[in-house]
C-alpha atoms as a PDB file:
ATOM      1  CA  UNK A   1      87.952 118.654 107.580  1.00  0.00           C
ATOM      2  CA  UNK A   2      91.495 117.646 108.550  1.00  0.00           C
ATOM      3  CA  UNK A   3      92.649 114.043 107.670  1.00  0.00           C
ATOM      4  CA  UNK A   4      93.294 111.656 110.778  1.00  0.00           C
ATOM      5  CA  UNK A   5      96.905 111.019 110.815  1.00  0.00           C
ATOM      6  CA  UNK A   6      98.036 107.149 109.322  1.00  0.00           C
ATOM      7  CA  UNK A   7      98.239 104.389 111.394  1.00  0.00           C
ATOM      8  CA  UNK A   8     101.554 102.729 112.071  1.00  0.00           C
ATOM      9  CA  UNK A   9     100.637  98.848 111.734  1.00  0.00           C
ATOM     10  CA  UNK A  10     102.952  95.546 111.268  1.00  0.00           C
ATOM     11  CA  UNK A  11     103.490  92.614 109.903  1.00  0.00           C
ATOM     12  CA  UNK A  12     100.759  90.557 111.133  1.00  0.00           C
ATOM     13  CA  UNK A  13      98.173  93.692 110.850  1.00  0.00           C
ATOM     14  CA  UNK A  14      99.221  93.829 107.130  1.00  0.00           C
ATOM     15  CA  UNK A  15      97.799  90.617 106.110  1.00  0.00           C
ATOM     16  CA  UNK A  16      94.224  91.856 106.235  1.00  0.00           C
ATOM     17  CA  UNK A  17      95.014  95.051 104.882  1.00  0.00           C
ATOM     18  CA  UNK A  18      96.603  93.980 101.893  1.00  0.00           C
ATOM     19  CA  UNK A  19      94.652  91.261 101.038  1.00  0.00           C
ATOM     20  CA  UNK A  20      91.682  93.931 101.212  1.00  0.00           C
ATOM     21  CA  UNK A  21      93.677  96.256  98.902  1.00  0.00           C
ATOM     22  CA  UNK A  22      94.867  93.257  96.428  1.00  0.00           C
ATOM     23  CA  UNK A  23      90.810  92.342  96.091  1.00  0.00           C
ATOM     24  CA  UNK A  24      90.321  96.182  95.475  1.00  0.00           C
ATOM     25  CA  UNK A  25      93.079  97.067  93.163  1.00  0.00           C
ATOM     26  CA  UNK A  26      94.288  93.457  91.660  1.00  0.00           C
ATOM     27  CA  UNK A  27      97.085  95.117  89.965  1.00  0.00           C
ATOM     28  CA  UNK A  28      98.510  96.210  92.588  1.00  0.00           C
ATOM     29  CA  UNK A  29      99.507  92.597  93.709  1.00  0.00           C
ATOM     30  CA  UNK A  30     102.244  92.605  90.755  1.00  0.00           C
ATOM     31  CA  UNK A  31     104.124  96.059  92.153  1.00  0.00           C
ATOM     32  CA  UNK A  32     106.704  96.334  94.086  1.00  0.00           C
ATOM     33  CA  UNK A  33     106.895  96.673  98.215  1.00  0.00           C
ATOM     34  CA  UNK A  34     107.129 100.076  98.122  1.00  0.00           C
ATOM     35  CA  UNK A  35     104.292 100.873  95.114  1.00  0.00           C
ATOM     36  CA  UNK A  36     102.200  98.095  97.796  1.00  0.00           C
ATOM     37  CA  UNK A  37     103.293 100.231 101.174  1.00  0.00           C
ATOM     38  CA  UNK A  38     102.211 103.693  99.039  1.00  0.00           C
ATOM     39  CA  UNK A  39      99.019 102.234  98.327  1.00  0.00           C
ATOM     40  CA  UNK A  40      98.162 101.490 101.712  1.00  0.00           C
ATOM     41  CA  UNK A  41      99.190 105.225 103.125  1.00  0.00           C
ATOM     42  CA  UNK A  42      97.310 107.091 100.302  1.00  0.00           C
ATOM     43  CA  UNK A  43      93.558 105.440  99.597  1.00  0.00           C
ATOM     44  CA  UNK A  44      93.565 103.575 103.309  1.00  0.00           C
ATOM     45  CA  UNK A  45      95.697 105.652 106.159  1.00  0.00           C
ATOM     46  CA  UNK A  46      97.800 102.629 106.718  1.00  0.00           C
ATOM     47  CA  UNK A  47     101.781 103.725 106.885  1.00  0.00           C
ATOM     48  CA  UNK A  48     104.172 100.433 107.682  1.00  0.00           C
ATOM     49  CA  UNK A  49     107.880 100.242 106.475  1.00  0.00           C
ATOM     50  CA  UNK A  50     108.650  99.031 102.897  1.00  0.00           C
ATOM     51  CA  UNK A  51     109.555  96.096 105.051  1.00  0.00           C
ATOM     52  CA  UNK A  52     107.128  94.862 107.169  1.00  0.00           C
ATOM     53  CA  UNK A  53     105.244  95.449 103.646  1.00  0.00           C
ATOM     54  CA  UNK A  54     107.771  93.241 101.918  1.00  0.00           C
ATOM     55  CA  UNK A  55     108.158  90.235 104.873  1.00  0.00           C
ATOM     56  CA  UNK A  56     103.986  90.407 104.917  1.00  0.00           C
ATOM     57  CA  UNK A  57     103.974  89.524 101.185  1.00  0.00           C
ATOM     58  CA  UNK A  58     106.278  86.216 101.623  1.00  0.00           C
ATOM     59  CA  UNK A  59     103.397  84.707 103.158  1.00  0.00           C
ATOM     60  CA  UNK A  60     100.536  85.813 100.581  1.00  0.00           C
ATOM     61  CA  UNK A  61     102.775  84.665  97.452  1.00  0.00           C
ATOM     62  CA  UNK A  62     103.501  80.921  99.414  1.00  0.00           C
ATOM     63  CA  UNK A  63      99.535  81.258  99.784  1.00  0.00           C
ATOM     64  CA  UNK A  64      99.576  81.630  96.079  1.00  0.00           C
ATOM     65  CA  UNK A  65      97.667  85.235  96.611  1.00  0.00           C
ATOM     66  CA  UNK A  66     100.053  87.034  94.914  1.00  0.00           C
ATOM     67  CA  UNK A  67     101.433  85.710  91.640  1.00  0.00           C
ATOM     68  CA  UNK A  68     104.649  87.084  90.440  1.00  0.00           C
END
């Protein structure tokens, strides 16, 4: 069965995502944006730049989601 190609999603779309993947794999909040933007692609499909990954976790650390 061939894989469905990733989905090319922003900013704004990576809130959810990310947040979803953070409550899956908790130790993943603590990498970096590009360990974050290779765990979306690989388990999920989701591709975005290293950063729209980066500029969509500004708002999760102010929200206290992500501690460094």
């Amino acid at each position: 069965m061939p894989l469905s190609p990733p989905r090319i999603i922003r900013e704004v779309e990576l809130l959810p995502e990310i947040r979803d993947l953070f409550s899956e794999y908790p130790f993943v909040a603590h990498r970096s944006p590009e360990a974050v933007r290779r765990a979306l692609l690989v388990p999920r499909g989701v591709e975005a730049p290293e950063s729209e990954v980066a500029a969509a976790l500004v708002p999760l650390r102010v929200e206290g989601e992500v501690l460094a």
